[in-house]
PDB file of N, CA and C in Angstrom:
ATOM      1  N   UNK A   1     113.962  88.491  78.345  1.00  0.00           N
ATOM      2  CA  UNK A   1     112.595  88.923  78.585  1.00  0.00           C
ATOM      3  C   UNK A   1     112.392  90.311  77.970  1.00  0.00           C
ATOM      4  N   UNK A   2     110.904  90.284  77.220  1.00  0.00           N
ATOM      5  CA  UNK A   2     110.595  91.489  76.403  1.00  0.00           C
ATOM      6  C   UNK A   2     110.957  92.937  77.878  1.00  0.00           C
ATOM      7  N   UNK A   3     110.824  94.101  77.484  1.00  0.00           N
ATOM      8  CA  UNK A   3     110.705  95.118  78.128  1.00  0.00           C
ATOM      9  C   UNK A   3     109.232  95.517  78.139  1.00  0.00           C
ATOM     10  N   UNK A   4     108.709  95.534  79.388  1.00  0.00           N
ATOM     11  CA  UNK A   4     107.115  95.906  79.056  1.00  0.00           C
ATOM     12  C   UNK A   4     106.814  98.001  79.024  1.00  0.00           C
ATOM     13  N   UNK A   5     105.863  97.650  77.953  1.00  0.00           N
ATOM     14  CA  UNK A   5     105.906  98.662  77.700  1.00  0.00           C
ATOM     15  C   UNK A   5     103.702  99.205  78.150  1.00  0.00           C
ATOM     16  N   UNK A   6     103.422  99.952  78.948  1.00  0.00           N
ATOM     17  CA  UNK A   6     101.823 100.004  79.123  1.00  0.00           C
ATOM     18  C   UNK A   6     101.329 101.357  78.713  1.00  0.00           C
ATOM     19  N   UNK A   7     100.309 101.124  77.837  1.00  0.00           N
ATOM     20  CA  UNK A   7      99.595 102.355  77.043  1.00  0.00           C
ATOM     21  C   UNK A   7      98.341 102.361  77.346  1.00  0.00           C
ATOM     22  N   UNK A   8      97.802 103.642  77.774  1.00  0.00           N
ATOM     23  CA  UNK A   8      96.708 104.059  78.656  1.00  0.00           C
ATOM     24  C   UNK A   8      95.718 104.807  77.418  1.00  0.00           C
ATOM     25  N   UNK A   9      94.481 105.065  76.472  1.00  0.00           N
ATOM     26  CA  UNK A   9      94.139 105.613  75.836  1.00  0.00           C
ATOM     27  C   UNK A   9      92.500 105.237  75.789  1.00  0.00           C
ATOM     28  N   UNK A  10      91.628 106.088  75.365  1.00  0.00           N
ATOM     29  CA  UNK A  10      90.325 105.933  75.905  1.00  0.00           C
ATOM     30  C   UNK A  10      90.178 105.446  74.213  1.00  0.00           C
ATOM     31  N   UNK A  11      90.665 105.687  73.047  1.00  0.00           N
ATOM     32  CA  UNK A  11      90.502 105.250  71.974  1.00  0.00           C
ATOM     33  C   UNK A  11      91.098 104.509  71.335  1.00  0.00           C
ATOM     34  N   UNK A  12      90.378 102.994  70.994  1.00  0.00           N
ATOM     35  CA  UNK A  12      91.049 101.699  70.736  1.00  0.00           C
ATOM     36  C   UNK A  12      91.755 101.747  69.502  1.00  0.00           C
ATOM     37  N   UNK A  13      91.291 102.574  68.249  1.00  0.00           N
ATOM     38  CA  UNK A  13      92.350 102.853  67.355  1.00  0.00           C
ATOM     39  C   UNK A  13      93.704 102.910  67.424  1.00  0.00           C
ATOM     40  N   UNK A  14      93.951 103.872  68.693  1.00  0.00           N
ATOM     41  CA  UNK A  14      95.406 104.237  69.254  1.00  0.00           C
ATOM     42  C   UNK A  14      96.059 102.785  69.626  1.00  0.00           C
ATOM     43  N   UNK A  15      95.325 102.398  70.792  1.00  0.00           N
ATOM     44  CA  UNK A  15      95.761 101.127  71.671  1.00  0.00           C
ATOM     45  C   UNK A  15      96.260 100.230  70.065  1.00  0.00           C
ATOM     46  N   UNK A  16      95.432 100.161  69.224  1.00  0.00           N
ATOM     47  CA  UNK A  16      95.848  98.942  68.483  1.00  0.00           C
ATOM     48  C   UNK A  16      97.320  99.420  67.599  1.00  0.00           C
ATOM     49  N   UNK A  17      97.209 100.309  67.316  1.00  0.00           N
ATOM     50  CA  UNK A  17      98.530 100.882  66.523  1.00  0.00           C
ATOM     51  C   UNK A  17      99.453 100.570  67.736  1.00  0.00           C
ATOM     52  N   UNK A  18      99.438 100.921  68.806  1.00  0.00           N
ATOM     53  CA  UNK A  18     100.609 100.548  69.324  1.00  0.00           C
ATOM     54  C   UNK A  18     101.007  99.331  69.579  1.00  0.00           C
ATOM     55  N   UNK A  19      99.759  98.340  69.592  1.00  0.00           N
ATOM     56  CA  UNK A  19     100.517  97.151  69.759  1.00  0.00           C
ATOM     57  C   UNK A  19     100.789  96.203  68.358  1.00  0.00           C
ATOM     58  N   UNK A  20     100.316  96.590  67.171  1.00  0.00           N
ATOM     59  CA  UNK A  20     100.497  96.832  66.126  1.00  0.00           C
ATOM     60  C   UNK A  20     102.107  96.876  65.548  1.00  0.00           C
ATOM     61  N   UNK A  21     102.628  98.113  66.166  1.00  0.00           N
ATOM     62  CA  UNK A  21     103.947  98.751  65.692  1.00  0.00           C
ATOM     63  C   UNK A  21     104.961  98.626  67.067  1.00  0.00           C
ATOM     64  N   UNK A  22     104.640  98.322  68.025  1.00  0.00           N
ATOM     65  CA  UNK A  22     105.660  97.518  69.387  1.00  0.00           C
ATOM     66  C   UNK A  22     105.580  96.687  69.935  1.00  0.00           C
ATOM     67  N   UNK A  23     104.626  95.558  69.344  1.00  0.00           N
ATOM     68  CA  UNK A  23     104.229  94.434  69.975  1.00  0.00           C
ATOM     69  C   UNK A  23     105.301  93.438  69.658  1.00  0.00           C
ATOM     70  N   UNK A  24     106.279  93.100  68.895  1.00  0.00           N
ATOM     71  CA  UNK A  24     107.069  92.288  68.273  1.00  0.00           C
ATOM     72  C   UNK A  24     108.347  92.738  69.222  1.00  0.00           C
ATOM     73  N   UNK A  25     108.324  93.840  69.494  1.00  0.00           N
ATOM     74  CA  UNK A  25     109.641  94.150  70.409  1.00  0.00           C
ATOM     75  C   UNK A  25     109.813  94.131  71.949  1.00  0.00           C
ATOM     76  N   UNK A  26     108.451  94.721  72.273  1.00  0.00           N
ATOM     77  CA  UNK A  26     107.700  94.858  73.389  1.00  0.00           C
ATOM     78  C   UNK A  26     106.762  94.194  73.966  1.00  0.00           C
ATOM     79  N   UNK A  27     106.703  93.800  75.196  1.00  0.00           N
ATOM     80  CA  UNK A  27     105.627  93.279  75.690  1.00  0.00           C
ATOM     81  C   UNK A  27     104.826  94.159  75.874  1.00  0.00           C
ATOM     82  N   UNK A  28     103.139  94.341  75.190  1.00  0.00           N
ATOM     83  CA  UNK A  28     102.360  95.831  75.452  1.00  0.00           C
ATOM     84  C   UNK A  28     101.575  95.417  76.205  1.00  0.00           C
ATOM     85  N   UNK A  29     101.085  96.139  77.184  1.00  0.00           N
ATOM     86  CA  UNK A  29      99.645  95.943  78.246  1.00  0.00           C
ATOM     87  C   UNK A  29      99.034  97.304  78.216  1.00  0.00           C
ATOM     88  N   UNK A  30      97.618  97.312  76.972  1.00  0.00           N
ATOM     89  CA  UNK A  30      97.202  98.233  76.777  1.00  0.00           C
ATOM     90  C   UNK A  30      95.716  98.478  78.038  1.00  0.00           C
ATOM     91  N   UNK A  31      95.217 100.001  78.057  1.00  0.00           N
ATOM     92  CA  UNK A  31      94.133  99.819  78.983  1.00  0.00           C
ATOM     93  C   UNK A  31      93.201 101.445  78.497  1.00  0.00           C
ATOM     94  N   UNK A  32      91.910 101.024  78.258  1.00  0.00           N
ATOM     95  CA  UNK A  32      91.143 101.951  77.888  1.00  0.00           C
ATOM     96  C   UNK A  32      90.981 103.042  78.891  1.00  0.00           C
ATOM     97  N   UNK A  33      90.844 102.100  80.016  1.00  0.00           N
ATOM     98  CA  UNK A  33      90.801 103.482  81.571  1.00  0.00           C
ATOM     99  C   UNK A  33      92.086 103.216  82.082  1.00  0.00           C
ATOM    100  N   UNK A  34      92.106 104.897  82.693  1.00  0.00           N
ATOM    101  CA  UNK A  34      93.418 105.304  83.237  1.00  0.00           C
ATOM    102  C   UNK A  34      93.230 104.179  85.045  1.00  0.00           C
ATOM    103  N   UNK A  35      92.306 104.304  85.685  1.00  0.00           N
ATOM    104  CA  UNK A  35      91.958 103.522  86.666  1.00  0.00           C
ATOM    105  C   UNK A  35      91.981 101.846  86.836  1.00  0.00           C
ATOM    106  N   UNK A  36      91.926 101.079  85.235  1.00  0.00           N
ATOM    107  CA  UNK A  36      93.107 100.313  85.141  1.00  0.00           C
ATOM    108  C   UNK A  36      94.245  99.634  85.176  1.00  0.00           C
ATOM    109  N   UNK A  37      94.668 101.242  84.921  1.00  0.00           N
ATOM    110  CA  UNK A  37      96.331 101.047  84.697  1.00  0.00           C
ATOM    111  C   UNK A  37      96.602 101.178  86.486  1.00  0.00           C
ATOM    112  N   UNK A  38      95.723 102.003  87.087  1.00  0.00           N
ATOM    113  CA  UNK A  38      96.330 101.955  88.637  1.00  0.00           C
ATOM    114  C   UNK A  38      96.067 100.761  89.311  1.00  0.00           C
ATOM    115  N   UNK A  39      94.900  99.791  88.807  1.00  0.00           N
ATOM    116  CA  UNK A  39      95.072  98.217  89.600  1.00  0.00           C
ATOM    117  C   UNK A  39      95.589  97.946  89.002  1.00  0.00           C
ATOM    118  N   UNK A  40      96.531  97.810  87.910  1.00  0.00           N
ATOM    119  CA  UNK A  40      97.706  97.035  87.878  1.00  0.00           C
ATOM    120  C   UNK A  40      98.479  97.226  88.220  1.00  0.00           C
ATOM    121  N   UNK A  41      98.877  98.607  88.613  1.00  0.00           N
ATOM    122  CA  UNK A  41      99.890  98.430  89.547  1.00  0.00           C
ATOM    123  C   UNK A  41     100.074  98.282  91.034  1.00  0.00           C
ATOM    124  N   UNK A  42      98.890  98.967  91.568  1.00  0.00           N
ATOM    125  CA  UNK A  42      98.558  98.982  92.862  1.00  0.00           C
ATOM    126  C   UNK A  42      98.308  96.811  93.117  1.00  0.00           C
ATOM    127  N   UNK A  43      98.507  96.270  91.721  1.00  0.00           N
ATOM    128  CA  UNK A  43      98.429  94.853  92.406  1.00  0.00           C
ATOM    129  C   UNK A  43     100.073  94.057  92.325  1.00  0.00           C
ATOM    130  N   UNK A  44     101.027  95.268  91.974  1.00  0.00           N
ATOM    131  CA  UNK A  44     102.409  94.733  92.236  1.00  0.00           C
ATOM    132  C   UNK A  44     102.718  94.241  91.068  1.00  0.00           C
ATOM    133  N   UNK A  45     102.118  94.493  89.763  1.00  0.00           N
ATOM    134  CA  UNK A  45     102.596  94.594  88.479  1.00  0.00           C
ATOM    135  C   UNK A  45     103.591  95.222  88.101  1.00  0.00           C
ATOM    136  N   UNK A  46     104.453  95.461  87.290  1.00  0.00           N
ATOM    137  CA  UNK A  46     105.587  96.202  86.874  1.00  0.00           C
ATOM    138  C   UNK A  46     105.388  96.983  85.503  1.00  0.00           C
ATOM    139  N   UNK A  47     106.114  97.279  85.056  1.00  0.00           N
ATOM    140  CA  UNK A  47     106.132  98.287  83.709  1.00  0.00           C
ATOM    141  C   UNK A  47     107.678  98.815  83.658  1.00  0.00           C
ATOM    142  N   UNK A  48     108.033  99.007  81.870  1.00  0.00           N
ATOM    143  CA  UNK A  48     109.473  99.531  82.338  1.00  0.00           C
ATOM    144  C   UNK A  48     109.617 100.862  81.237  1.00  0.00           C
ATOM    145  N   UNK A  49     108.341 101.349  80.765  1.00  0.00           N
ATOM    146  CA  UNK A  49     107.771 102.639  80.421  1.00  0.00           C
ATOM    147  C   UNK A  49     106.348 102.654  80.232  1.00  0.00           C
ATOM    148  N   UNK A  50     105.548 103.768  80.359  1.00  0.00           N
ATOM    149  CA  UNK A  50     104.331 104.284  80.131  1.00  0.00           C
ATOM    150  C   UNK A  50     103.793 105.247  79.148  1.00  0.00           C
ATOM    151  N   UNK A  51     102.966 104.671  78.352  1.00  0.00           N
ATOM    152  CA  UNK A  51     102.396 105.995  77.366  1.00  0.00           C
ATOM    153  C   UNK A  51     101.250 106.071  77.806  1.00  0.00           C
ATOM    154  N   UNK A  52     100.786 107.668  77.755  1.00  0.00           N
ATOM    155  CA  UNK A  52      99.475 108.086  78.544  1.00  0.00           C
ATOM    156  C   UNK A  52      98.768 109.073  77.667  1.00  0.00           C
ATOM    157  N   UNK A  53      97.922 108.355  77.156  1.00  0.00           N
ATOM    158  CA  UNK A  53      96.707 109.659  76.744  1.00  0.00           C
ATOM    159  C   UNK A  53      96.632 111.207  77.357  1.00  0.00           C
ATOM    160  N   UNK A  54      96.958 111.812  77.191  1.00  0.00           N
ATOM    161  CA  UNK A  54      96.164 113.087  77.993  1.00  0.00           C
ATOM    162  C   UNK A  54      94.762 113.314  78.274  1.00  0.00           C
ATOM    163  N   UNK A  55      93.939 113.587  76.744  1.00  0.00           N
ATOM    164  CA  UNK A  55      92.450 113.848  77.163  1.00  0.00           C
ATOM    165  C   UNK A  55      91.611 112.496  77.434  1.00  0.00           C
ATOM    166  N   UNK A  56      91.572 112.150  78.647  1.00  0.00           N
ATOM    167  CA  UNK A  56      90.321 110.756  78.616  1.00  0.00           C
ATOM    168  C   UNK A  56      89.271 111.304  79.822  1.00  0.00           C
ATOM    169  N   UNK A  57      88.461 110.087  79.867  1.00  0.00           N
ATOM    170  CA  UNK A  57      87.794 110.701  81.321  1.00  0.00           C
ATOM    171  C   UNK A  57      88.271 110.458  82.522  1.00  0.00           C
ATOM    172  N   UNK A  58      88.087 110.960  83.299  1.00  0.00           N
ATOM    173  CA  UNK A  58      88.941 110.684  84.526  1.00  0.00           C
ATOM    174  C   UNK A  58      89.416 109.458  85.234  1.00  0.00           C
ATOM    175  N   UNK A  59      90.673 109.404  85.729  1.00  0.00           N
ATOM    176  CA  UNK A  59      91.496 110.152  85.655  1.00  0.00           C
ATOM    177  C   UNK A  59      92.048 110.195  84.399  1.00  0.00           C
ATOM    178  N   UNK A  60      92.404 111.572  83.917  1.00  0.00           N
ATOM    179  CA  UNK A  60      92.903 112.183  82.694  1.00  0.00           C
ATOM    180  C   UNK A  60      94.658 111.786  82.906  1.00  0.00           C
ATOM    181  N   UNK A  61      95.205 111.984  81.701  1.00  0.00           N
ATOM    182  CA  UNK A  61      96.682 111.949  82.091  1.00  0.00           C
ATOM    183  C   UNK A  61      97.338 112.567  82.644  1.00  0.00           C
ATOM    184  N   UNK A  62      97.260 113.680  82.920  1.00  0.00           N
ATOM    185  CA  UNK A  62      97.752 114.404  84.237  1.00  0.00           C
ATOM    186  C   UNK A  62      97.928 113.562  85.835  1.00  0.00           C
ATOM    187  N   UNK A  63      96.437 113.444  85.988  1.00  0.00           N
ATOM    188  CA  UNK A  63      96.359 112.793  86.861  1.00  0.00           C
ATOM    189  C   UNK A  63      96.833 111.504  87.110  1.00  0.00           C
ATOM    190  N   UNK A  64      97.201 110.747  86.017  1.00  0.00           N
ATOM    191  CA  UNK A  64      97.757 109.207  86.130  1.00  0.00           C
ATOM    192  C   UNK A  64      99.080 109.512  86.121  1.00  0.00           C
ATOM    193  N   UNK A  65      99.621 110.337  85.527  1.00  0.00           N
ATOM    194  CA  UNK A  65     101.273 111.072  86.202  1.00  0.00           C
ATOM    195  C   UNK A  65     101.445 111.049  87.356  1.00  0.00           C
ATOM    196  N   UNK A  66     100.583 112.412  87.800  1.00  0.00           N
ATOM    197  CA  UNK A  66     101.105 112.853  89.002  1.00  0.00           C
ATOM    198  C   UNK A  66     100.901 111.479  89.825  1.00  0.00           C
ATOM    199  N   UNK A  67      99.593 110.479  89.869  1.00  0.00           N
ATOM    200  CA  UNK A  67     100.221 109.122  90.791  1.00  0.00           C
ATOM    201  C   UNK A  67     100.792 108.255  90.409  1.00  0.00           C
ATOM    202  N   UNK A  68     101.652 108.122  89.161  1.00  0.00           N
ATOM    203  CA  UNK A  68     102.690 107.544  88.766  1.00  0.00           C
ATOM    204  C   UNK A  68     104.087 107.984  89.805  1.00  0.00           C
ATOM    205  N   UNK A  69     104.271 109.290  89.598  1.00  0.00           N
ATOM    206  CA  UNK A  69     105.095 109.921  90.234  1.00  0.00           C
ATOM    207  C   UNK A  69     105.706 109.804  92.217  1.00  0.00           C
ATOM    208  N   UNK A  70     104.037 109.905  91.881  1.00  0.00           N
ATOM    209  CA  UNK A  70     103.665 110.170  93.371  1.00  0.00           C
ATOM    210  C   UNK A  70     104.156 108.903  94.418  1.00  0.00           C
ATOM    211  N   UNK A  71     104.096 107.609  93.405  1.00  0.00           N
ATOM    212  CA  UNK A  71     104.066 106.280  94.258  1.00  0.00           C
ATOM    213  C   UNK A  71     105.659 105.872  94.012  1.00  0.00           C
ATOM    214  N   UNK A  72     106.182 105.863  95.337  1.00  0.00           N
ATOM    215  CA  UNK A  72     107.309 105.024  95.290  1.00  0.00           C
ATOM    216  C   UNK A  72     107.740 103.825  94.373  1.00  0.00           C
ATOM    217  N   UNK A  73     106.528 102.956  94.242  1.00  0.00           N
ATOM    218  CA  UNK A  73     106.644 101.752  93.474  1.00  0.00           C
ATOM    219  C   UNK A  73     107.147 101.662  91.862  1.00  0.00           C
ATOM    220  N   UNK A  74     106.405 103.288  91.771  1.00  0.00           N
ATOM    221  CA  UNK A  74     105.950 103.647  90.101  1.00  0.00           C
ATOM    222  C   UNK A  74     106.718 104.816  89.642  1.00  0.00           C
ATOM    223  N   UNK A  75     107.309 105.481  90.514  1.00  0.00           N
ATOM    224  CA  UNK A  75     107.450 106.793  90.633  1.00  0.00           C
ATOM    225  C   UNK A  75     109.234 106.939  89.276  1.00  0.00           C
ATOM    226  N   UNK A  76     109.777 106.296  88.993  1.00  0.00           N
ATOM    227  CA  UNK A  76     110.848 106.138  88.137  1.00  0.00           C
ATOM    228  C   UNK A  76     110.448 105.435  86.903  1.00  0.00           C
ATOM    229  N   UNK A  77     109.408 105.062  86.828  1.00  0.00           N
ATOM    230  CA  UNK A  77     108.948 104.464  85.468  1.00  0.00           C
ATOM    231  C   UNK A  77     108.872 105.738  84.322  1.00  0.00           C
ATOM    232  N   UNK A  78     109.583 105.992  83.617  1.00  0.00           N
ATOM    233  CA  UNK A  78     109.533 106.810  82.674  1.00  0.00           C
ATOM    234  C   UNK A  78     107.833 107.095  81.917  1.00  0.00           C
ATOM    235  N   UNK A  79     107.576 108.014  81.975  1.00  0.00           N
ATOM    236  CA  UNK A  79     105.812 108.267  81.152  1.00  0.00           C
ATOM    237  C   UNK A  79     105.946 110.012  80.143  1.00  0.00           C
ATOM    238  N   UNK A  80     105.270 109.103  78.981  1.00  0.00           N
ATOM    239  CA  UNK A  80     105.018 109.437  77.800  1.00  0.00           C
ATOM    240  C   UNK A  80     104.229 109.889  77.449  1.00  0.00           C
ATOM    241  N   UNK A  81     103.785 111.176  76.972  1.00  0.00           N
ATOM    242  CA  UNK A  81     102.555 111.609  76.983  1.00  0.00           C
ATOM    243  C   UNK A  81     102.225 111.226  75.219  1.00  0.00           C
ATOM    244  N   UNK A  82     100.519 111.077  75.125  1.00  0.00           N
ATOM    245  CA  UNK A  82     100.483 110.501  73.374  1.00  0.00           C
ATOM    246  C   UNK A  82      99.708 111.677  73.602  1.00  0.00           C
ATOM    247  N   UNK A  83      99.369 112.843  72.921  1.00  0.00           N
ATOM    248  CA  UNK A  83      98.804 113.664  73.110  1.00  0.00           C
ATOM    249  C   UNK A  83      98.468 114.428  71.622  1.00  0.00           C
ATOM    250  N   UNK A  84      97.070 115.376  71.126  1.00  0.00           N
ATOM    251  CA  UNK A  84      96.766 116.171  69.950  1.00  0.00           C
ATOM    252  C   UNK A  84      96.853 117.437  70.217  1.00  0.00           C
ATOM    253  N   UNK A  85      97.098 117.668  71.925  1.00  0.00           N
ATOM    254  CA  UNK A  85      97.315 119.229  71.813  1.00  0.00           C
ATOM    255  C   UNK A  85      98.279 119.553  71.126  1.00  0.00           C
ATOM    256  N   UNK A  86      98.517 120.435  71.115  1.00  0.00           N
ATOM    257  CA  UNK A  86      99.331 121.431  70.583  1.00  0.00           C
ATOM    258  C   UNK A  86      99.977 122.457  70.863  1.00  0.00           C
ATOM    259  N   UNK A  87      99.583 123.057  72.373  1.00  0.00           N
ATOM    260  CA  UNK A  87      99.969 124.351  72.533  1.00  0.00           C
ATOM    261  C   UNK A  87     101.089 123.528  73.500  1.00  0.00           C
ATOM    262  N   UNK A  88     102.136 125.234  73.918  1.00  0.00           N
ATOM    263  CA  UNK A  88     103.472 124.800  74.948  1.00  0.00           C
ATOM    264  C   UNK A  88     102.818 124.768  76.032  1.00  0.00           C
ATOM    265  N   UNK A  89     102.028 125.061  76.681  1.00  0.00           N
ATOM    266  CA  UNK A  89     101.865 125.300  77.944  1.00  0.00           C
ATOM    267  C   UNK A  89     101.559 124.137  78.278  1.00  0.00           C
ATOM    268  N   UNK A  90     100.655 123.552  77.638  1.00  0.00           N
ATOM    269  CA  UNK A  90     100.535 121.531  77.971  1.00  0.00           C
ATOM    270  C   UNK A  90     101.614 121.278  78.232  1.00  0.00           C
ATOM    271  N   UNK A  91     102.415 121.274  77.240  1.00  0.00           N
ATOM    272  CA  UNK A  91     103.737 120.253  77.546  1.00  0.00           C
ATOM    273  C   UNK A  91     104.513 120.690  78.478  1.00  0.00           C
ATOM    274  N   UNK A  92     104.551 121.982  78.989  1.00  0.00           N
ATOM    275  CA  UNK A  92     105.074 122.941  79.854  1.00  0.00           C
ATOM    276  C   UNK A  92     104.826 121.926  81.170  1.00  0.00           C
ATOM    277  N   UNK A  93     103.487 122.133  81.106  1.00  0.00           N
ATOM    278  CA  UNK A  93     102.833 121.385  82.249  1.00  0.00           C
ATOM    279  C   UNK A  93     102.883 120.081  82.402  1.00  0.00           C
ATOM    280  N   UNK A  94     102.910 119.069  81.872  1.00  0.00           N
ATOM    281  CA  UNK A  94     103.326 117.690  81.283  1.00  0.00           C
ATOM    282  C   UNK A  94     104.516 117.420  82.389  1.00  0.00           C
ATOM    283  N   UNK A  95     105.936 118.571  80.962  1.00  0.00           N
ATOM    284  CA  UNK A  95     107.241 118.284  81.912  1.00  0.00           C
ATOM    285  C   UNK A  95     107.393 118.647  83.097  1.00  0.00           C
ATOM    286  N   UNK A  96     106.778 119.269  83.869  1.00  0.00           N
ATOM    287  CA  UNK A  96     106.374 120.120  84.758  1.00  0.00           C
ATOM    288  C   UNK A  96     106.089 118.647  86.084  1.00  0.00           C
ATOM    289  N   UNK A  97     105.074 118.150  85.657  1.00  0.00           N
ATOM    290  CA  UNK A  97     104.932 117.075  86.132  1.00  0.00           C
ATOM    291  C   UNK A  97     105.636 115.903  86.206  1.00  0.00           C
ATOM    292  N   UNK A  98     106.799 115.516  85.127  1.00  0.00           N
ATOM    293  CA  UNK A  98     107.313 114.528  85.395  1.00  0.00           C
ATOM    294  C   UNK A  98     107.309 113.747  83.955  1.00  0.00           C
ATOM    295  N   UNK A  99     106.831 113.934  83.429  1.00  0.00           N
ATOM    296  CA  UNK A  99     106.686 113.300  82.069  1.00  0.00           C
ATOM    297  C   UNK A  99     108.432 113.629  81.119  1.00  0.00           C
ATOM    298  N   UNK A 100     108.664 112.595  80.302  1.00  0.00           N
ATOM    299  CA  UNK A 100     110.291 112.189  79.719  1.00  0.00           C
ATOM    300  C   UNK A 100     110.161 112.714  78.458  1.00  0.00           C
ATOM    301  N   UNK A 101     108.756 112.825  77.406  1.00  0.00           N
ATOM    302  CA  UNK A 101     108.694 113.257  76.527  1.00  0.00           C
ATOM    303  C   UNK A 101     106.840 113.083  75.867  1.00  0.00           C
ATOM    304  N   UNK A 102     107.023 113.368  74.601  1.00  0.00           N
ATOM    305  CA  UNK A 102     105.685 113.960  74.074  1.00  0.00           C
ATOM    306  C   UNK A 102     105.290 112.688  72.762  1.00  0.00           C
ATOM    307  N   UNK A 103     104.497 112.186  72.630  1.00  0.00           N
ATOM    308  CA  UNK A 103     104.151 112.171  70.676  1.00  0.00           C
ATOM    309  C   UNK A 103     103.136 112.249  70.358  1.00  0.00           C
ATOM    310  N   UNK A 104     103.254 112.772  69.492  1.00  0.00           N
ATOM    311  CA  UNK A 104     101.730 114.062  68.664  1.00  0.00           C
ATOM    312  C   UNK A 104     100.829 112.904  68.404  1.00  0.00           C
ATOM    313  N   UNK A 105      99.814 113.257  68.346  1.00  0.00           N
ATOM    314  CA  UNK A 105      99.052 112.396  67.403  1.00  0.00           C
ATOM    315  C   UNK A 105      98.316 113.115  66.115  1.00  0.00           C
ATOM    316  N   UNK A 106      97.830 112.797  65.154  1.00  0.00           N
ATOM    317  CA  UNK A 106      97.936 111.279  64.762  1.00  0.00           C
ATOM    318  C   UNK A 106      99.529 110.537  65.080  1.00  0.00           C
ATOM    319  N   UNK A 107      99.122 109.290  65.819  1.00  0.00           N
ATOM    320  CA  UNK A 107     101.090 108.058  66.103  1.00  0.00           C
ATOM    321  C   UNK A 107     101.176 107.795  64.819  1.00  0.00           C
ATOM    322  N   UNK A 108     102.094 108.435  64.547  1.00  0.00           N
ATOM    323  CA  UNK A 108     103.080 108.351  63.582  1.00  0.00           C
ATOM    324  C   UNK A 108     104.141 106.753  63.561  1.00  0.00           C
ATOM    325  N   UNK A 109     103.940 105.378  62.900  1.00  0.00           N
ATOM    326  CA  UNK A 109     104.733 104.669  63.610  1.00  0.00           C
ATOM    327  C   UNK A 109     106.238 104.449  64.051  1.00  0.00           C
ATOM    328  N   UNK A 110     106.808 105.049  62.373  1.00  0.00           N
ATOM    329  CA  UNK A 110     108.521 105.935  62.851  1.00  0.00           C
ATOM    330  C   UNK A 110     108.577 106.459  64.267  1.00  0.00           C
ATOM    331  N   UNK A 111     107.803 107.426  64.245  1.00  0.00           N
ATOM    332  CA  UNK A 111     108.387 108.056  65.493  1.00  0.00           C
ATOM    333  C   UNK A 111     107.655 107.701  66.469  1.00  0.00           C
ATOM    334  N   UNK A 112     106.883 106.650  66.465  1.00  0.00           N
ATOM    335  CA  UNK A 112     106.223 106.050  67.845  1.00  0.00           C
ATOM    336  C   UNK A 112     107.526 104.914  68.489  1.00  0.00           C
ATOM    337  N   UNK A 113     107.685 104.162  67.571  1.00  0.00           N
ATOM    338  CA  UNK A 113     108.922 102.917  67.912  1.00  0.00           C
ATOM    339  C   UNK A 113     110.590 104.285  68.214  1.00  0.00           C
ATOM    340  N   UNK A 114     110.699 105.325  67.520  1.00  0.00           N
ATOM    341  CA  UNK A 114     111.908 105.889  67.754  1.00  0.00           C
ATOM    342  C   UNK A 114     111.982 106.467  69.181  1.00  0.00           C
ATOM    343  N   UNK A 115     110.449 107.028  69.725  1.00  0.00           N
ATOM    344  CA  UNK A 115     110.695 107.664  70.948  1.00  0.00           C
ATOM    345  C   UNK A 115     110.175 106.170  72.127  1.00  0.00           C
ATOM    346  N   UNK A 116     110.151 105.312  71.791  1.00  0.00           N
ATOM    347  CA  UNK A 116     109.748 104.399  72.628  1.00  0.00           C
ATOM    348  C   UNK A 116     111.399 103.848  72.852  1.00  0.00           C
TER     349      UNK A 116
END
């Protein structure tokens, strides 16, 4: 069985590159809202990593961390931030929160499949 992999992004460009460039390896379950991604799990869905937009509308990726984190169920699922900031203090704050690692955008597909 594939490893599922769920990507959270308010812009479908993104969503499609990823399933695009990890769909053959990965099972992807992409979702435009971050509120989404929480009924799927809040309905006893699984995941066995997360990539998360940072800037969307609420909840933003921060916020889908910290209740990633927060929930027993979810709380060890590794999450990925896909992010265009740039400065340290984001990522400061990111790892800060719980997040395993970073990828810049523009997704690069090398290093989208290498850090996945």
């Amino acid at each position: 069985m594939k490893q599922r992999v769920i990507a959270v992004d308010d812009q479908p460009d993104n969503l499609l590159i990823i399933e695009d460039f990890l769909g053959k390896t990965y099972d992807i379950i992409t979702f435009g809202r971050g509120q989404a991604m929480v009924d799927y799990f809040e309905a006893g869905n699984r995941a066995d990593l997360v990539l998360l937009d940072i800037v969307m509308p609420m909840p933003d990726g921060y916020a889908l961390c910290n209740w990633l984190k927060g929930s027993p169920m979810t709380r060890d699922i590794p999450v990925v931030f896909l992010t265009g900031l740039e400065n340290s203090e984001e990522e400061a704050y990111a790892l800060s929160i719980g997040a395993e690692d970073f990828i810049h955008k523009p997704l690069s597909p090398p290093v989208l499949s290498a850090r996945v």
